[in-house]
Protein backbone atom coordinates (compact mmCIF):
# COMPACT_ATOMS: atom_id res chain seq x y z
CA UNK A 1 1.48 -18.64 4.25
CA UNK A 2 4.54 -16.92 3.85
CA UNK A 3 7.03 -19.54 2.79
CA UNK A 4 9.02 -18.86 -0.03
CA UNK A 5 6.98 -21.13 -2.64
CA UNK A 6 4.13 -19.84 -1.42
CA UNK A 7 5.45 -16.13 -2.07
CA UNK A 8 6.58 -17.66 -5.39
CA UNK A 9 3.13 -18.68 -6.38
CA UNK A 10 1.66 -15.24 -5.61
CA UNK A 11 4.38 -13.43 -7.34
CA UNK A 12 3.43 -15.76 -10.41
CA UNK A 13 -0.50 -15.42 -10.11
CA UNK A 14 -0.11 -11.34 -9.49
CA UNK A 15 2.25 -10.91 -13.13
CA UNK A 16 5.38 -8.86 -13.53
CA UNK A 17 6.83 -6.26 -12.75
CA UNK A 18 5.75 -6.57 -9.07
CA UNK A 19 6.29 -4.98 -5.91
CA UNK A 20 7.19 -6.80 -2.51
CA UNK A 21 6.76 -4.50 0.80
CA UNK A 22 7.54 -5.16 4.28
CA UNK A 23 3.98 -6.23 5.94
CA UNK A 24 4.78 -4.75 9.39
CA UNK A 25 6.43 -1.56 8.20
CA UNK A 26 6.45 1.25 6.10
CA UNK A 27 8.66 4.32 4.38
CA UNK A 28 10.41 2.30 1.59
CA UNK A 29 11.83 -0.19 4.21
CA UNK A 30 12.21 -3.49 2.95
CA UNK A 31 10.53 -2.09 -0.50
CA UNK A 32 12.01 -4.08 -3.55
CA UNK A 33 10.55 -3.78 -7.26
CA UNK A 34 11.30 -6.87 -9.23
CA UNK A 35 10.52 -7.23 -12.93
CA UNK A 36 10.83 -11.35 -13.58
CA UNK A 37 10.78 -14.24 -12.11
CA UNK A 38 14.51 -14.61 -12.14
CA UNK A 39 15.27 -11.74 -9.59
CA UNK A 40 12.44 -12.96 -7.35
CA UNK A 41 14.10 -15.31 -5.08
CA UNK A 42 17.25 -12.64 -4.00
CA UNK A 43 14.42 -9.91 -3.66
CA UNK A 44 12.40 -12.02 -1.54
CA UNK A 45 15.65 -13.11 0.69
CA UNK A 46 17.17 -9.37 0.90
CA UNK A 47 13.33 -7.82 1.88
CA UNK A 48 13.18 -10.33 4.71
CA UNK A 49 15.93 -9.71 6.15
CA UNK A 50 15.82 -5.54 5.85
CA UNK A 51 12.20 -6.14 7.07
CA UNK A 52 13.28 -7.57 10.20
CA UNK A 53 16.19 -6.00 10.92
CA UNK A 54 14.18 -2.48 10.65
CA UNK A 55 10.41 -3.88 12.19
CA UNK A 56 11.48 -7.30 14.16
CA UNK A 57 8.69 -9.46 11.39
CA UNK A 58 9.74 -10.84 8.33
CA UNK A 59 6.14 -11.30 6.72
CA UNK A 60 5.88 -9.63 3.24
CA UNK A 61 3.26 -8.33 1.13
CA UNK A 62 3.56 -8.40 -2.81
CA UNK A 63 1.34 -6.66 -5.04
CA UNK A 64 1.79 -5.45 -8.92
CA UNK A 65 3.98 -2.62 -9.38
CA UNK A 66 2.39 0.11 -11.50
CA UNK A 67 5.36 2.43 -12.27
CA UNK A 68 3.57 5.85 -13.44
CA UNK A 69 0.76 5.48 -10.42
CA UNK A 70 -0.06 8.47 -7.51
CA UNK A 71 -0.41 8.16 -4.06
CA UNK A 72 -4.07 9.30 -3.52
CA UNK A 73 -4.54 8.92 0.58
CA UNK A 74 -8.13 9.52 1.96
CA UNK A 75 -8.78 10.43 6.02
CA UNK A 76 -11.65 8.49 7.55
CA UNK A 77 -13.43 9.30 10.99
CA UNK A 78 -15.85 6.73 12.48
CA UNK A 79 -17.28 6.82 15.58
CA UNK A 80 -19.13 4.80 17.98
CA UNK A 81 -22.46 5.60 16.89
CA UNK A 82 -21.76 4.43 13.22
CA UNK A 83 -21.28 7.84 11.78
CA UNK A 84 -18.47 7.79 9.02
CA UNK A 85 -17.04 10.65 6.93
CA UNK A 86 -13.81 11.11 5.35
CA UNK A 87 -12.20 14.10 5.04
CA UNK A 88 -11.46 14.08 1.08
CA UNK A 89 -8.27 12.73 -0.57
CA UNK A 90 -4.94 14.13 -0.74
CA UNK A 91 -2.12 13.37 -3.04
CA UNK A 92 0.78 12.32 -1.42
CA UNK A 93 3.12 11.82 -4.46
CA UNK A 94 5.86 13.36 -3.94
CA UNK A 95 8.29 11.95 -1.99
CA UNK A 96 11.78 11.33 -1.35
CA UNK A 97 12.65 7.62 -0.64
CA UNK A 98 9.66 6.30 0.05
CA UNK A 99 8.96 9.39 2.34
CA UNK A 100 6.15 12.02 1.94
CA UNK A 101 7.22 15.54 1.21
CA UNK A 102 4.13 17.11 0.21
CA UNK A 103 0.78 16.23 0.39
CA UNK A 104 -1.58 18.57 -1.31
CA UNK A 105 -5.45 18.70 -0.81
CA UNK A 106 -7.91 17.92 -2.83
CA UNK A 107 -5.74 16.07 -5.33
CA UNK A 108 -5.36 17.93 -8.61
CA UNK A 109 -6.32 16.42 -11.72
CA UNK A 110 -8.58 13.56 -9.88
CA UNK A 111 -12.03 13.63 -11.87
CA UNK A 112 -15.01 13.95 -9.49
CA UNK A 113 -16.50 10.79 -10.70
CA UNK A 114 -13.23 8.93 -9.35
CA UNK A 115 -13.31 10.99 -6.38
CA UNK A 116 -16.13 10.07 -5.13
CA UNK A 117 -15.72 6.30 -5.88
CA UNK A 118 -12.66 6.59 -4.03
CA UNK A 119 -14.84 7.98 -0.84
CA UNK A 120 -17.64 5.93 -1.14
CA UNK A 121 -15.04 2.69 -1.26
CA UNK A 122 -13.11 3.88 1.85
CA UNK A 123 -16.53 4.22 3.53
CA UNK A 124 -17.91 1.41 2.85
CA UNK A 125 -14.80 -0.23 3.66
CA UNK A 126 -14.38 0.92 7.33
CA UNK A 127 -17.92 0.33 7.84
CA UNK A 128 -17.56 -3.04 6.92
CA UNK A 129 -15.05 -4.08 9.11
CA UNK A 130 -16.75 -2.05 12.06
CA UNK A 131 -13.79 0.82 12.49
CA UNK A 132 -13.60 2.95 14.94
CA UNK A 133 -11.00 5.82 15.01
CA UNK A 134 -8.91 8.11 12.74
């Protein structure tokens, strides 16, 4: 559902400061960071319409904004014989408007432990929704 109560509700039920993103899009485009409930409604209104005006879909996605998080990407390759491996994790967290500038592989400063959780996740992930690809 993505009326605007409903978005209002999930904004509510996620907490503050949050983070609404375009659902059909990507690179910052229709990215707004809102830290109460008070700025929600304008947010919501002004992401819709960059959102379509950039992808042609209005749908959002909200999720909690954590403001001193890393970008920590992992590759995955499935095939069509159920084999899945990923190709470790890079760090992708440095960018420039919402646009990658580096990304640097492995990660520095990601504990093994987390590392492999991370890998083990994605796997299990892809296999459970039967991916095939890159």
């Amino acid at each position: 559902d993505q009326s605007d109560d409903a978005l209002v509700r999930a904004a509510d039920a996620i907490g503050y400061p949050l983070l609404i993103k375009a659902a059909a899009g990507g690179g910052g485009k229709g990215m707004r960071i809102v830290g109460d409930a008070a700025g929600l409604a304008d947010a919501i209104a002004s992401s819709r319409r960059e959102s379509a005006a950039a992808f042609g879909d209005d749908r959002l996605l909200l999720e909690k904004y954590l403001p001193r998080s890393r970008h920590v990407e992992l590759q995955i390759f499935a095939d069509d014989h159920g084999n899945v491996v990923h190709l470790f994790e890079r760090d992708c967290s440095i960018q420039r408007r919402h646009q990658k500038i580096v990304e640097e592989a492995p990660a520095p400063g990601l504990a093994k432990k987390t590392r492999d959780r991370m890998a083990r996740a994605a796997i299990d992930l892809v296999r459970s929704i039967d991916y095939r690809g890159a």
